[in-house]
Every structure is written in structure tokens, then in C-alpha cells.
C-alpha atoms as a PDB file:
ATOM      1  CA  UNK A   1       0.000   0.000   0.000  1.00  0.00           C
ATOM      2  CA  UNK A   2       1.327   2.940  -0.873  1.00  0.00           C
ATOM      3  CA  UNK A   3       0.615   6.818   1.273  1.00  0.00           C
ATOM      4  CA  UNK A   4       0.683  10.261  -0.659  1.00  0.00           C
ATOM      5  CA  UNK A   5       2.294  13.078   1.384  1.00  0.00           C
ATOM      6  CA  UNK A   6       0.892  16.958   1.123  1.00  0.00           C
ATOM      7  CA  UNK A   7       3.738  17.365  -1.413  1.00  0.00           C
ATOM      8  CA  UNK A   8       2.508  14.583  -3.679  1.00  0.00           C
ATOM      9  CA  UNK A   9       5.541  11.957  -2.895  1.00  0.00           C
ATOM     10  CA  UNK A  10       4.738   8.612  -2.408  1.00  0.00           C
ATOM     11  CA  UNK A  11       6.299   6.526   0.101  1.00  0.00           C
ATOM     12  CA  UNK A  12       5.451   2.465   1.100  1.00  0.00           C
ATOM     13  CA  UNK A  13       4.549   1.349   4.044  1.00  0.00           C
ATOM     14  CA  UNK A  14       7.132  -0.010   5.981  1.00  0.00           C
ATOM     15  CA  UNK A  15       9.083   3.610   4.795  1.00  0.00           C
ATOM     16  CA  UNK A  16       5.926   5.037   6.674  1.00  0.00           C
ATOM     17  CA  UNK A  17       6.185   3.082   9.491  1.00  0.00           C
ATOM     18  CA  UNK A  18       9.769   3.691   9.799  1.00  0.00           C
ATOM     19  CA  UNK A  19       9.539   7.299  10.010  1.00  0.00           C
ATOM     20  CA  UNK A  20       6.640   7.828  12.303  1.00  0.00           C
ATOM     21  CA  UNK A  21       8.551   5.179  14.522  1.00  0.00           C
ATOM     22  CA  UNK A  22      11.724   7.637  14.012  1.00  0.00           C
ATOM     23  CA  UNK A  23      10.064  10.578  15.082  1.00  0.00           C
ATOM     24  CA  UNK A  24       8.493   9.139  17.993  1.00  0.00           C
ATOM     25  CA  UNK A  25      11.784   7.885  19.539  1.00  0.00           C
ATOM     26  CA  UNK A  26      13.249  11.605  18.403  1.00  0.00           C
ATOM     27  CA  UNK A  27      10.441  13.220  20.460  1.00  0.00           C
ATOM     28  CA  UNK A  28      11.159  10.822  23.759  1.00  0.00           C
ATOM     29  CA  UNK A  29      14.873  11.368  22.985  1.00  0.00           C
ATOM     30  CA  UNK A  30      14.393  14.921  22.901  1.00  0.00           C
ATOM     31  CA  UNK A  31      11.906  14.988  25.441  1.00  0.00           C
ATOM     32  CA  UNK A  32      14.920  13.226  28.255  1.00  0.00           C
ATOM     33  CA  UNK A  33      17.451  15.418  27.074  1.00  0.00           C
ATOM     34  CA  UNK A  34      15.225  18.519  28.263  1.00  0.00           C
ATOM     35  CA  UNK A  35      14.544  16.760  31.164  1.00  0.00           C
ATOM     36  CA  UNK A  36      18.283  15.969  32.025  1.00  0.00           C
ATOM     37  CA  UNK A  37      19.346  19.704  30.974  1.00  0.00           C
ATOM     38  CA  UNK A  38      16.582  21.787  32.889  1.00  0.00           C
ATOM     39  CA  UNK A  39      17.574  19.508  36.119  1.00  0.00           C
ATOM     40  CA  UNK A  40      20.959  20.974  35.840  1.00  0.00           C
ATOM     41  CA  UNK A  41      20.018  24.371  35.606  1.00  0.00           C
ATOM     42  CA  UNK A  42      19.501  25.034  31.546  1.00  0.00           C
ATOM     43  CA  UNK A  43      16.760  26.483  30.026  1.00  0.00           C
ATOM     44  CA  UNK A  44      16.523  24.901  26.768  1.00  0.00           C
ATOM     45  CA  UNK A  45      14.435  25.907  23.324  1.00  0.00           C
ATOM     46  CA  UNK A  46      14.474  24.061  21.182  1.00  0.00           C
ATOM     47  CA  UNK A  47      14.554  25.217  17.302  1.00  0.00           C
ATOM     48  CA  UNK A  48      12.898  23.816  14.081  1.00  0.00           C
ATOM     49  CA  UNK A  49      15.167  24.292  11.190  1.00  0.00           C
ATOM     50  CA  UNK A  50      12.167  25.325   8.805  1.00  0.00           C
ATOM     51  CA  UNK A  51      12.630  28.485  11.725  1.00  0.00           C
ATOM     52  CA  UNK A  52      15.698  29.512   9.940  1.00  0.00           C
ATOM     53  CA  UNK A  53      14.209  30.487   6.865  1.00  0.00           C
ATOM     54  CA  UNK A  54      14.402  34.381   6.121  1.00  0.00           C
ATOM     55  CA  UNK A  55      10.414  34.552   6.327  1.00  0.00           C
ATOM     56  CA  UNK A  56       9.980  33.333   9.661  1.00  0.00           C
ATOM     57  CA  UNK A  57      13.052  35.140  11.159  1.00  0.00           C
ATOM     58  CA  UNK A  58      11.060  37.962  12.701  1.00  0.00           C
ATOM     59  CA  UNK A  59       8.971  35.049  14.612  1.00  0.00           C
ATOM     60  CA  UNK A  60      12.531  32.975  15.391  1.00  0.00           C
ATOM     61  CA  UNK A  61      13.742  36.565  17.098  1.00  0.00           C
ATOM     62  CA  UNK A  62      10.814  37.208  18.926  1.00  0.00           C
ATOM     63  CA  UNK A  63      10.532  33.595  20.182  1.00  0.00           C
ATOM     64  CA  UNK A  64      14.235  34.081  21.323  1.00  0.00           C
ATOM     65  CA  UNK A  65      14.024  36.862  22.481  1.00  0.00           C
ATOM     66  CA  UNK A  66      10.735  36.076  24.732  1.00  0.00           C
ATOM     67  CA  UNK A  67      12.679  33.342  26.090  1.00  0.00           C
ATOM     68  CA  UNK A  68      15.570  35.236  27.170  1.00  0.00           C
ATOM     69  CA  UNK A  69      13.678  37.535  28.834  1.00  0.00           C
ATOM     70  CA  UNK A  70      12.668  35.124  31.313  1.00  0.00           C
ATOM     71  CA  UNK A  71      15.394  34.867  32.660  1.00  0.00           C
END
């Protein structure tokens, strides 16, 4: 069986079930790593690199700088 993404691309699947697999053991991974970091004293914000693109750059500096002044 085969799964259309938004962008048209198909994909089969195991390929499917591979990646939402992935990206659930990259959210608990992530998920620990906050927890570890803010025991120890970090704040930590985390980033999505679609965020770096120069159209959302005026949200990305707001969002930092919201979180730095929370300090």
C-alpha cells in the first residue's frame, strides 16, 4: 500500500512506518534530554530548522528573544 504526502511523494509502508517510529523515539529522545538539561540548571528551546528560513526570522527573534527575557 502505498501513502501520498501533502507534497505529492509517495512513500510504502514499511518507509511510513519507519519514520513515524523515528520521530516518535526523536520526540522521547528529545523529550529526556530537556529533562536531564533543565535539572541541571539550563533552560533549553528548542529550534525547528524550517525556523531559519528568512520569512519566519522575525517570529525565530521574537521567540528568542521572549525566552531570554525570562530569565
Amino acid at each position: 500500500m502505498q501513502q501520498r504526502s501533502p507534497k505529492g511523494a509517495t512513500c510504502g509502508m514499511q518507509e511510513q512506518q519507519f519514520w513515524e517510529a523515528k520521530i516518535a523515539r526523536d520526540r522521547e529522545r528529545d523529550r529526556e534530554v530537556n529533562r536531564v538539561l533543565k535539572k541541571r540548571g539550563w533552560r533549553v528551546l528548542r529550534i525547528a530548522e524550517h525556523f531559519l528560513r528568512k520569512k519566519d526570522r522575525k517570529r525565530l527573534i521574537s521567540r528568542i528573544e521572549r525566552a531570554l527575557s525570562l530569565q
